[in-house]
Structure formats: structure tokens, C-alpha cells
C-alpha atoms as a PDB file:
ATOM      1  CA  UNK A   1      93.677 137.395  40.300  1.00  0.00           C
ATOM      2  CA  UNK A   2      91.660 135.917  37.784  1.00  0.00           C
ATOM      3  CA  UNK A   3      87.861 136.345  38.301  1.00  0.00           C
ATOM      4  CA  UNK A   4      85.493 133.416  39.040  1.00  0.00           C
ATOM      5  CA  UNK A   5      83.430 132.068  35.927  1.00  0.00           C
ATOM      6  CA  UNK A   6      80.742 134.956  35.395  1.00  0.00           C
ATOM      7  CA  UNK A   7      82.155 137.432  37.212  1.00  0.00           C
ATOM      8  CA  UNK A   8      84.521 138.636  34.269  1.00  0.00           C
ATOM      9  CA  UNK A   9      81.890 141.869  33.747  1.00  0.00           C
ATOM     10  CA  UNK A  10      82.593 142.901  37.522  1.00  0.00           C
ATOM     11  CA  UNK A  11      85.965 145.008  38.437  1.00  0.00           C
ATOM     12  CA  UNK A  12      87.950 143.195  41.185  1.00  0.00           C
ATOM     13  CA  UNK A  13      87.762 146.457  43.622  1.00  0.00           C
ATOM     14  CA  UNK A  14      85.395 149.319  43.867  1.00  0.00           C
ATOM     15  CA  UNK A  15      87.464 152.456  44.604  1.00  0.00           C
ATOM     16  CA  UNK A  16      87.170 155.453  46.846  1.00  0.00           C
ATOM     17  CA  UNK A  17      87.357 157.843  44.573  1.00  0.00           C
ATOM     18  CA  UNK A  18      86.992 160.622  46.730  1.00  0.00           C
ATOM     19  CA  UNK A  19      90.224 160.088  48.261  1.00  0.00           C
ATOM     20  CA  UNK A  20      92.359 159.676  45.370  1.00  0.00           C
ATOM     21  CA  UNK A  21      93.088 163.757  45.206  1.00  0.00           C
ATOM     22  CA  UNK A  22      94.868 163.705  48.606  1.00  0.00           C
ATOM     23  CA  UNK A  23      96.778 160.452  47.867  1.00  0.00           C
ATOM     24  CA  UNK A  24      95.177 158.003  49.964  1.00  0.00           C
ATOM     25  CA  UNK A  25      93.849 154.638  48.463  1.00  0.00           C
ATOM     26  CA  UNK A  26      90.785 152.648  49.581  1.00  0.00           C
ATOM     27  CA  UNK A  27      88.636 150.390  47.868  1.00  0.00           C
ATOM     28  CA  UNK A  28      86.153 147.651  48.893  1.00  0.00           C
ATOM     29  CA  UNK A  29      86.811 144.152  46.601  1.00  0.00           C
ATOM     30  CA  UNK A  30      83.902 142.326  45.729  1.00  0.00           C
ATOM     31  CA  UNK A  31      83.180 138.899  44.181  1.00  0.00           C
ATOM     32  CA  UNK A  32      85.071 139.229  41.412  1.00  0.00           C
ATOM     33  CA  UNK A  33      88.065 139.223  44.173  1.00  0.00           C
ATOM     34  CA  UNK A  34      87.003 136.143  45.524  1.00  0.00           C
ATOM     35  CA  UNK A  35      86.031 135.364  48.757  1.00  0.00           C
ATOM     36  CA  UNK A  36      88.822 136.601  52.306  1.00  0.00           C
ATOM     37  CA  UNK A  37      86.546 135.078  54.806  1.00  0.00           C
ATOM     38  CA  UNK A  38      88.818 133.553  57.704  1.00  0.00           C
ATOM     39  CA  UNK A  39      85.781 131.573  58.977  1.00  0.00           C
ATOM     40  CA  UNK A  40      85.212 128.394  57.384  1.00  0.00           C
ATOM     41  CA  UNK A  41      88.215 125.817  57.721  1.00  0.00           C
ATOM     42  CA  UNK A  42      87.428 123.675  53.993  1.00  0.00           C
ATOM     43  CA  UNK A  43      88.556 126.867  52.256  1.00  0.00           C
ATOM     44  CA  UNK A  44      90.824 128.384  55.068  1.00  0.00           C
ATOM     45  CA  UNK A  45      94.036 127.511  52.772  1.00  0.00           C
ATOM     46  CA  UNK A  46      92.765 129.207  49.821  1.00  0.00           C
ATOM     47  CA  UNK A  47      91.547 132.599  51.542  1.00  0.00           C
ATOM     48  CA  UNK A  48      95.134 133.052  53.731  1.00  0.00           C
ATOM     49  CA  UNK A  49      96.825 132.901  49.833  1.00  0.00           C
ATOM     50  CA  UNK A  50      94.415 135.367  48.678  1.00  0.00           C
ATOM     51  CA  UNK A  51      94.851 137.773  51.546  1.00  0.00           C
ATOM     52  CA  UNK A  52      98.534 137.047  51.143  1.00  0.00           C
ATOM     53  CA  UNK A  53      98.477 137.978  47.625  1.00  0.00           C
ATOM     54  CA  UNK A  54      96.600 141.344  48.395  1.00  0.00           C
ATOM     55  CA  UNK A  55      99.006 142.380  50.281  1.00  0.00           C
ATOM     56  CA  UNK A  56     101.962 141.547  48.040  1.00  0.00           C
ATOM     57  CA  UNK A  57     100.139 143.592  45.292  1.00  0.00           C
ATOM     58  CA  UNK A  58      99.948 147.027  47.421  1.00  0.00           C
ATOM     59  CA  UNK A  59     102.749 149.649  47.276  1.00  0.00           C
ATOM     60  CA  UNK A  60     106.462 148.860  48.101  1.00  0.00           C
ATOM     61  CA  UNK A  61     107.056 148.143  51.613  1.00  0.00           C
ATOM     62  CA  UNK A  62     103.645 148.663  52.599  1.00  0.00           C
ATOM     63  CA  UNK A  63     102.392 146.005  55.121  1.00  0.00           C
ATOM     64  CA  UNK A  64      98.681 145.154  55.830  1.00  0.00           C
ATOM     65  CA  UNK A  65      96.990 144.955  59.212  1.00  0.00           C
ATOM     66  CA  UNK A  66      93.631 143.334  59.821  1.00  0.00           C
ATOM     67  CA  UNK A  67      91.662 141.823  62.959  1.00  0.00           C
ATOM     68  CA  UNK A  68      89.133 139.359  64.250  1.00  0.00           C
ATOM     69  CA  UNK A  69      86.542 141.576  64.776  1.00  0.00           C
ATOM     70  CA  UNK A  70      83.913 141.371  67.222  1.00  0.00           C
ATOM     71  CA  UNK A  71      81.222 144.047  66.465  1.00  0.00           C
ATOM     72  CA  UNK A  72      82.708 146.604  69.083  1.00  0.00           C
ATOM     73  CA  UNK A  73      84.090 150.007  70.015  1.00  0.00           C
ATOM     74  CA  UNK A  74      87.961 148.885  70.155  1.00  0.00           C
ATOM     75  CA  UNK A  75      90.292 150.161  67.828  1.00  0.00           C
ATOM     76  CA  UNK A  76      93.909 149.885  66.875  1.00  0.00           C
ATOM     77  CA  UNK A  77      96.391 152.353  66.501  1.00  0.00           C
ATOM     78  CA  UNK A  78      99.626 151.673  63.627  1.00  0.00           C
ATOM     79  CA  UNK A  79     102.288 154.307  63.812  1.00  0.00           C
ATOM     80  CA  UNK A  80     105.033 152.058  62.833  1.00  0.00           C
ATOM     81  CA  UNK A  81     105.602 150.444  59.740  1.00  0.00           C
ATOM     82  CA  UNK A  82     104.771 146.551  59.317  1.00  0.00           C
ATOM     83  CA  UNK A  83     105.929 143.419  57.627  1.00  0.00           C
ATOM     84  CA  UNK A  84     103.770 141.644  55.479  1.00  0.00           C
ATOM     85  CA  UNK A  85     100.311 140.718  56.697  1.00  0.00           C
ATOM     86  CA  UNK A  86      99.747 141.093  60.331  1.00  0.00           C
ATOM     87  CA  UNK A  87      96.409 140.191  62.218  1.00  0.00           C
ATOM     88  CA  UNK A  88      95.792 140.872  65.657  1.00  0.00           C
ATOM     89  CA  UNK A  89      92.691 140.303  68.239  1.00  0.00           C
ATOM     90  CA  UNK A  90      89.253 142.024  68.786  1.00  0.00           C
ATOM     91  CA  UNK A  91      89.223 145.312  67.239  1.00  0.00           C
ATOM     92  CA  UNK A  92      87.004 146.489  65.018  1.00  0.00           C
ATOM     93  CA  UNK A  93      88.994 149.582  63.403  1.00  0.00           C
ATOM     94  CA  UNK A  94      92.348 150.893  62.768  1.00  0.00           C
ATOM     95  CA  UNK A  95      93.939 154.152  63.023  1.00  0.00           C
ATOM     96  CA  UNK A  96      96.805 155.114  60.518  1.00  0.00           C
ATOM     97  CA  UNK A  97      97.810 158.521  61.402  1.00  0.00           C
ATOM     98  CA  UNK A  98     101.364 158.582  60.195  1.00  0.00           C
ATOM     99  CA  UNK A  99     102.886 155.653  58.936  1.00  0.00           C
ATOM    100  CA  UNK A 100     102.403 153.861  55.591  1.00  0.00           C
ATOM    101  CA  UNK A 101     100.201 150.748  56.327  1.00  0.00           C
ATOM    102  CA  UNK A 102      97.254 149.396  54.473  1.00  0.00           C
ATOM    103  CA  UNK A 103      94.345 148.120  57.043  1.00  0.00           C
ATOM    104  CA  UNK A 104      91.334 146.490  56.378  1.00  0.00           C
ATOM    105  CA  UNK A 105      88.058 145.558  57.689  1.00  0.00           C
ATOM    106  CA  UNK A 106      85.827 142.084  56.352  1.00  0.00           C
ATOM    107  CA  UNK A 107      82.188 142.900  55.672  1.00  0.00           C
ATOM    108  CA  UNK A 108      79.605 141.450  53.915  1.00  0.00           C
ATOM    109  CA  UNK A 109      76.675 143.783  54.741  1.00  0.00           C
ATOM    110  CA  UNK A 110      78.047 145.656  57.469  1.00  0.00           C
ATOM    111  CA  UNK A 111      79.128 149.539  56.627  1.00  0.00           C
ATOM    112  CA  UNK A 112      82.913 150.095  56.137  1.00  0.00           C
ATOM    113  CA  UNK A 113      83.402 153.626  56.697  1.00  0.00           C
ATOM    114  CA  UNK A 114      86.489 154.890  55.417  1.00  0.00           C
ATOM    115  CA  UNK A 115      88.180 157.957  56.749  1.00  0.00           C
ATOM    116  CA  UNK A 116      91.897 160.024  55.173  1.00  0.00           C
ATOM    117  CA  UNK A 117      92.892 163.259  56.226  1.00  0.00           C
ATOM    118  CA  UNK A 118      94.970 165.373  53.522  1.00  0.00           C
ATOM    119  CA  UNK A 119      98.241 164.294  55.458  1.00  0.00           C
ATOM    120  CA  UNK A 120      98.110 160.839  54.492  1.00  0.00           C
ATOM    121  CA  UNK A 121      96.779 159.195  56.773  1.00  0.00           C
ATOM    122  CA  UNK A 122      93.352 157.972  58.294  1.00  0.00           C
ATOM    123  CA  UNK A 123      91.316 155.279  59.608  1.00  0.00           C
ATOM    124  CA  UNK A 124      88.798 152.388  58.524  1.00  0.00           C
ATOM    125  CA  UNK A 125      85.932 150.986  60.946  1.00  0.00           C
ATOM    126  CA  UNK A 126      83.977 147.977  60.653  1.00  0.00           C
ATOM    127  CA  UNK A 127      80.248 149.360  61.498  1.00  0.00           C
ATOM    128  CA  UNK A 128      77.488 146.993  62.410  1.00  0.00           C
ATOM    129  CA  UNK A 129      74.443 147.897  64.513  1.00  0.00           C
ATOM    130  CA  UNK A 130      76.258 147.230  67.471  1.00  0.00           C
ATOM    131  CA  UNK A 131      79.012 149.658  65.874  1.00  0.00           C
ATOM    132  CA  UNK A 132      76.643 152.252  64.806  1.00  0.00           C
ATOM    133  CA  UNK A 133      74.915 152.144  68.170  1.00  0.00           C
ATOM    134  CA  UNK A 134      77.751 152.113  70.531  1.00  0.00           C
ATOM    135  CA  UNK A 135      79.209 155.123  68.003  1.00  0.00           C
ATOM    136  CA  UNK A 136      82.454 153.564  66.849  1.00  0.00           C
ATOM    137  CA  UNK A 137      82.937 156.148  63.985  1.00  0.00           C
ATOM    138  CA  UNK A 138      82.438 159.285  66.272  1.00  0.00           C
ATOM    139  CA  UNK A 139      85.080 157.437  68.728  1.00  0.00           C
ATOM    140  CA  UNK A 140      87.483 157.071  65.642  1.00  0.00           C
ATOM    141  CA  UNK A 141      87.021 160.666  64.432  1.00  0.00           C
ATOM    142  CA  UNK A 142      87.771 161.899  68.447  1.00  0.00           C
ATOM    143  CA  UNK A 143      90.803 159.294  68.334  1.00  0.00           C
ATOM    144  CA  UNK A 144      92.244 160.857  65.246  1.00  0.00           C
ATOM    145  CA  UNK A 145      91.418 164.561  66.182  1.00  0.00           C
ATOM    146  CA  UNK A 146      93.984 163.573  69.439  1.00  0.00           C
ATOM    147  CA  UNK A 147      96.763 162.634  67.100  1.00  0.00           C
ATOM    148  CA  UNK A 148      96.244 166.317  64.993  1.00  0.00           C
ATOM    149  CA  UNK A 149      94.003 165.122  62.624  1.00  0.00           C
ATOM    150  CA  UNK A 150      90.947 166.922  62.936  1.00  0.00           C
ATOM    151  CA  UNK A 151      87.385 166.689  62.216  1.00  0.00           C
ATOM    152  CA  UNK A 152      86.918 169.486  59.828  1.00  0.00           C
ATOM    153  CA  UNK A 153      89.981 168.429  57.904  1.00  0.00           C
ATOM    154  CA  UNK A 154      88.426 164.966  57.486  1.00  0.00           C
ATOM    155  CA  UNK A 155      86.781 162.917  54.325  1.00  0.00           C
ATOM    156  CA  UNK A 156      84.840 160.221  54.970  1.00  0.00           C
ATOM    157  CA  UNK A 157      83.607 157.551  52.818  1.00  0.00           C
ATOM    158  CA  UNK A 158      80.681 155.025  53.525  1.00  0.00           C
ATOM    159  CA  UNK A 159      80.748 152.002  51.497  1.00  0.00           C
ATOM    160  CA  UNK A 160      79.064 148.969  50.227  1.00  0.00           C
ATOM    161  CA  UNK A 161      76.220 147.992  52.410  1.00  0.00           C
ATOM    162  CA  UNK A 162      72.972 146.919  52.969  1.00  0.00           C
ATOM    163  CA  UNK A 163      70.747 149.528  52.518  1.00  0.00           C
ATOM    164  CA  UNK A 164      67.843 150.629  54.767  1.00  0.00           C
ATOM    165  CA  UNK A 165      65.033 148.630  52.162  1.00  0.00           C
ATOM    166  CA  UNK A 166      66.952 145.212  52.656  1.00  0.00           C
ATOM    167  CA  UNK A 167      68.033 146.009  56.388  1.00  0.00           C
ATOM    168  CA  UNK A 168      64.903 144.922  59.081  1.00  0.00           C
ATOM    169  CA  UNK A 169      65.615 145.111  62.471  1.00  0.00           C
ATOM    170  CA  UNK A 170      63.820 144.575  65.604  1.00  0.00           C
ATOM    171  CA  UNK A 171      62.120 146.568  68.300  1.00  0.00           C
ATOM    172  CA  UNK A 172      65.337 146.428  70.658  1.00  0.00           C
ATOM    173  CA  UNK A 173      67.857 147.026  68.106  1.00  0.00           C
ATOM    174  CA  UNK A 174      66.144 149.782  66.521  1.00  0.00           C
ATOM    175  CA  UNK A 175      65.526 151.257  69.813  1.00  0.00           C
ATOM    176  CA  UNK A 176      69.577 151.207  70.676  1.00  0.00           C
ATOM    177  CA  UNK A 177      70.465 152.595  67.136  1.00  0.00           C
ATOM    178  CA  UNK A 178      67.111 155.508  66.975  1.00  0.00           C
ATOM    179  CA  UNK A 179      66.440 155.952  70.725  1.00  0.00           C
ATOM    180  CA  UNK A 180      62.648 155.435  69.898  1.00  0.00           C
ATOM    181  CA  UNK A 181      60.545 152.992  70.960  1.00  0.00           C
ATOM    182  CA  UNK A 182      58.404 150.821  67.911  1.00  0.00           C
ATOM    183  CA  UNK A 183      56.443 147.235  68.410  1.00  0.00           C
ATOM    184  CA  UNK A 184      56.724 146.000  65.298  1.00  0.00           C
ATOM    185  CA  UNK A 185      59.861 145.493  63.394  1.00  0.00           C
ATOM    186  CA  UNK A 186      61.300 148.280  61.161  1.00  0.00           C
ATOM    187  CA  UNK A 187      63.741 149.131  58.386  1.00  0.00           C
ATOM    188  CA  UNK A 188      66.952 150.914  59.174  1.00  0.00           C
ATOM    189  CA  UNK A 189      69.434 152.665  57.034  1.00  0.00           C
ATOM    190  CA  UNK A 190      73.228 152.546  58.943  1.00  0.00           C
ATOM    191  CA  UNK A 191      74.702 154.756  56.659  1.00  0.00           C
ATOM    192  CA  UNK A 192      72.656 157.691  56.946  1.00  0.00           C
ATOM    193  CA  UNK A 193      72.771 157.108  60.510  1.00  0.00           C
ATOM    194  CA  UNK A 194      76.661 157.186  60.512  1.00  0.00           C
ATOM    195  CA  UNK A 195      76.392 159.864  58.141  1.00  0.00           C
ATOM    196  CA  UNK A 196      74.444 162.012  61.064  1.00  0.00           C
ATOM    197  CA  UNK A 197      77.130 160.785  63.836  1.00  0.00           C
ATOM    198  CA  UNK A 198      80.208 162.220  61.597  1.00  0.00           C
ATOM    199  CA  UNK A 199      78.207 165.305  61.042  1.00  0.00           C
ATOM    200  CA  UNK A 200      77.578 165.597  64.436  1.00  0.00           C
ATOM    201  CA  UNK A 201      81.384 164.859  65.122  1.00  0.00           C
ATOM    202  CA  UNK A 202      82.542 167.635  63.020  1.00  0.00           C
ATOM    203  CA  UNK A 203      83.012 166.122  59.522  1.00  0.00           C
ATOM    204  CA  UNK A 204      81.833 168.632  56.807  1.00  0.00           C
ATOM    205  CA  UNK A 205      83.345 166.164  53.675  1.00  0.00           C
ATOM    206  CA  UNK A 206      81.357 163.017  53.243  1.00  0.00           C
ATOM    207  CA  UNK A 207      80.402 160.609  50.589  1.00  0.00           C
ATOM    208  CA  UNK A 208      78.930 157.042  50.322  1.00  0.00           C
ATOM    209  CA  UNK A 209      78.661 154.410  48.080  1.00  0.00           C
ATOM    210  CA  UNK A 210      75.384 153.853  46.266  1.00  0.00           C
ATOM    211  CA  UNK A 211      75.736 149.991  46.344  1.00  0.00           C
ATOM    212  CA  UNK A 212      74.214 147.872  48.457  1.00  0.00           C
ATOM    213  CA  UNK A 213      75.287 144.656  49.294  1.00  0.00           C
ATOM    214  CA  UNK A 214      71.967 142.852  49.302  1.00  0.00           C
ATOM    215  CA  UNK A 215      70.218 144.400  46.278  1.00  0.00           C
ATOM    216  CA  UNK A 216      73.857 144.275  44.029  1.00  0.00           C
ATOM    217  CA  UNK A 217      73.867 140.198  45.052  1.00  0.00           C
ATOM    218  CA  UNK A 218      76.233 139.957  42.002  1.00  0.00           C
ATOM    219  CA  UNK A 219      78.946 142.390  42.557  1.00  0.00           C
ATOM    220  CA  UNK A 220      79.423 142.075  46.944  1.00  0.00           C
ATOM    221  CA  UNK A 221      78.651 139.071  48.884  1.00  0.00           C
ATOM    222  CA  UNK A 222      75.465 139.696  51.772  1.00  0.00           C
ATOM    223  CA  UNK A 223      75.262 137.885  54.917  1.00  0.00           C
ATOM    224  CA  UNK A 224      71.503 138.749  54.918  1.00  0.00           C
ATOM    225  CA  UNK A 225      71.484 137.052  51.147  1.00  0.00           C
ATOM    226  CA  UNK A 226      73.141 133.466  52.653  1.00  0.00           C
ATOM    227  CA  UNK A 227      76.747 134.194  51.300  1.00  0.00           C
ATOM    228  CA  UNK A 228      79.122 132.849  53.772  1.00  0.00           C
ATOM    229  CA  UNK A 229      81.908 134.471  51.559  1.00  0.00           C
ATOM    230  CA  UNK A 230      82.887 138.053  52.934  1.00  0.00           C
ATOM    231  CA  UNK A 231      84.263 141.256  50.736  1.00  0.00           C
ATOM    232  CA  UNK A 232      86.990 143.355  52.614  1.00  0.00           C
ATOM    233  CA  UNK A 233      87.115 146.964  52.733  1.00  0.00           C
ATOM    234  CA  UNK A 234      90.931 148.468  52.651  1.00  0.00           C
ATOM    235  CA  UNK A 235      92.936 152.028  53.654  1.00  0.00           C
ATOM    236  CA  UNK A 236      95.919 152.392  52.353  1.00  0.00           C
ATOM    237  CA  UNK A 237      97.824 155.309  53.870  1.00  0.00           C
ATOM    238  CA  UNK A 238     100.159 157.552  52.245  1.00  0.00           C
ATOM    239  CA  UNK A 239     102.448 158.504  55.570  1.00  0.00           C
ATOM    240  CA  UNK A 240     104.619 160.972  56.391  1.00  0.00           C
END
């Protein structure tokens, strides 16, 4: 894909590098990718073809799941092999513990945590306060550690986000993501919070991204910056 007009300085993808020793592919695009926001009908047409055409450029017979997500818990599990590009309902993560499928996860200041396990495969969550309060990453990790992929065996990646100077919340929802009480409204930082809940999960291998999505307005697109455009984070699995 040929980047927009002034974007020709900024790489399509920015890659997990951490991951790349054991196999396992991720990356988060950003605007040079163009925008994969399912969301607004007048440019519906031209985001399906780019998703499309993401998924035709990963590995041979590698399909690519993704979801409407809804700022929950939920999360999917692929352990079969799929055709092209498949999108299902209401989850929030996916779980690729064995087979080869890429899955991804549309942000846009939201943390995309990646997660890959020296067998190949692994897991990507979509982590918003709601997310990062309710503990959707800790959930993941537990899920995976149930299919033999354990904690301490574990990398995980936090990506391109807002960061805790751009990210103001209010008393209630920093309340539900801190557990203290405040009157005024306050700055939050969701990665180092997920950072402490993967920790506390078991996780000794972690790394994050030192972008955020706010303050690098021309590499990602930010919700909190007007963009209605959205980034998407992807895990591409290696499988058994």
C-alpha cells in the first residue's frame, strides 16, 4: 500500500520486535497504513479492501480473525485454521494457542497488549479502561495458562497508546482502575497499570512501546486527538 501524501517518512507497521526471536509476528500499523475503521459508512468500501488486502499480504494460508469489540472481558478462542478474513461479534481478544491465524484488535488510543509464548502461539487484547479495570489481560494470561501455555513462559508486549500525560480521567473511572478515591480529575497511565496486572499474573518478560498515540499525532491516529480513523494492532501465530 502506498502511503497517504506526507506520510512517506512513516513505516506502514511498527513491529514487535521482541517477539521476532521465537517466531511470532505482531505489529501495530499506523497512518501510513491508512485508516481500518469499520465505523463510518462514506468510507466503509475502502477500509473492507484494505483489511482485505492485509490479510492477503500475511503468510501462506494464514487467515485473519477480528471482532466488533465492545470494551469487555470476552475473548475468543482459534484452534482451527481459517479462510480469509473472518469477523465475529463482541469480543475484545483472541486466543491463538495452536493454530496458525493472524488476529487483530482496532485501537486508536486504547492499549493493545500483545502476548506469544515460545510455541507459537499467543493472544492479543484490546485494553481500554473498562478492559484494564475489569482485568482482561490477567483473564487472557489464566485462559492461555489452561491450554499449557503458562505465565512464566510468556512475553508480553504493550503497544501504541495514550500515555498517562495525555490520558485524564474522572473520579469514578479512576476509582474502578486505582481503587482510590480522588475529587478532582486525574491522569492515568494503562500501560503501567497492565504492566502491574501481568506481573501480578505471573509474567516475568515484558516490554512496551514508547509511542503514544496522542503525543506521536503523526505516526497513529488518537480518538482523544479527533481522528475518527483507527490503527489495528495484529498477532500472527506461528502454530504447531
Amino acid at each position: 500500500m502506498t502511503p497517504p501524501d506526507g506520510l512517506e517518512h512513516i513505516p506502514a507497521r511498527e513491529p514487535v520486535a521482541e517477539f521476532a526471536t521465537i517466531g511470532v509476528t505482531a505489529f501495530t500499523t499506523t497512518r501510513a497504513a491508512g485508516d481500518f475503521s469499520l465505523a463510518v459508512p462514506a468510507v466503509l468500501g475502502e477500509n473492507t479492501a484494505r483489511w482485505a488486502a492485509l490479510q492477503q499480504s500475511l503468510q501462506p494460508e494464514t487467515g485473519l480473525v477480528s471482532a466488533l469489540q465492545v470494551h469487555g472481558t470476552a475473548f475468543a478462542v482459534h484452534e482451527a485454521p481459517v479462510d480469509g478474513w473472518v469477523r465475529i461479534e463482541g469480543v475484545d481478544a483472541h486466543l491463538v494457542p495452536k493454530a496458525r491465524v493472524a488476529a487483530a484488535v482496532t485501537i486508536a488510543d486504547c492499549v493493545p497488549a500483545f502476548i506469544a509464548h515460545p510455541s507459537g502461539g499467543g493472544a492479543i487484547v484490546h485494553a481500554g479502561w473498562r478492559g484494564t479495570a475489569a482485568r482482561v489481560l490477567p483473564r487472557v494470561i489464566t485462559a492461555l495458562g489452561d491450554r499449557g501455555l503458562t505465565a512464566a513462559d510468556l512475553r508480553v508486549h504493550l503497544g501504541p497508546a495514550v500515555c498517562g500525560r495525555c490520558y485524564e480521567v474522572g473520579p469514578d473511572v479512576y476509582e474502578q482502575l486505582t481503587g482510590w478515591q480522588t475529587i478532582r480529575h486525574r491522569h492515568v497511565d494503562l500501560r503501567a497499570l497492565l504492566w502491574e496486572q501481568a506481573r501480578d499474573a505471573g509474567v516475568r518478560m515484558l516490554s512496551g512501546s514508547a509511542y503514544c498515540t496522542r503525543c506521536d499525532g503523526d505516526r497513529f491516529f488518537s480518538h482523544r486527538a479527533g481522528d475518527a480513523a483507527r490503527q489495528i494492532a495484529v498477532l500472527q501465530a506461528r502454530g504447531e
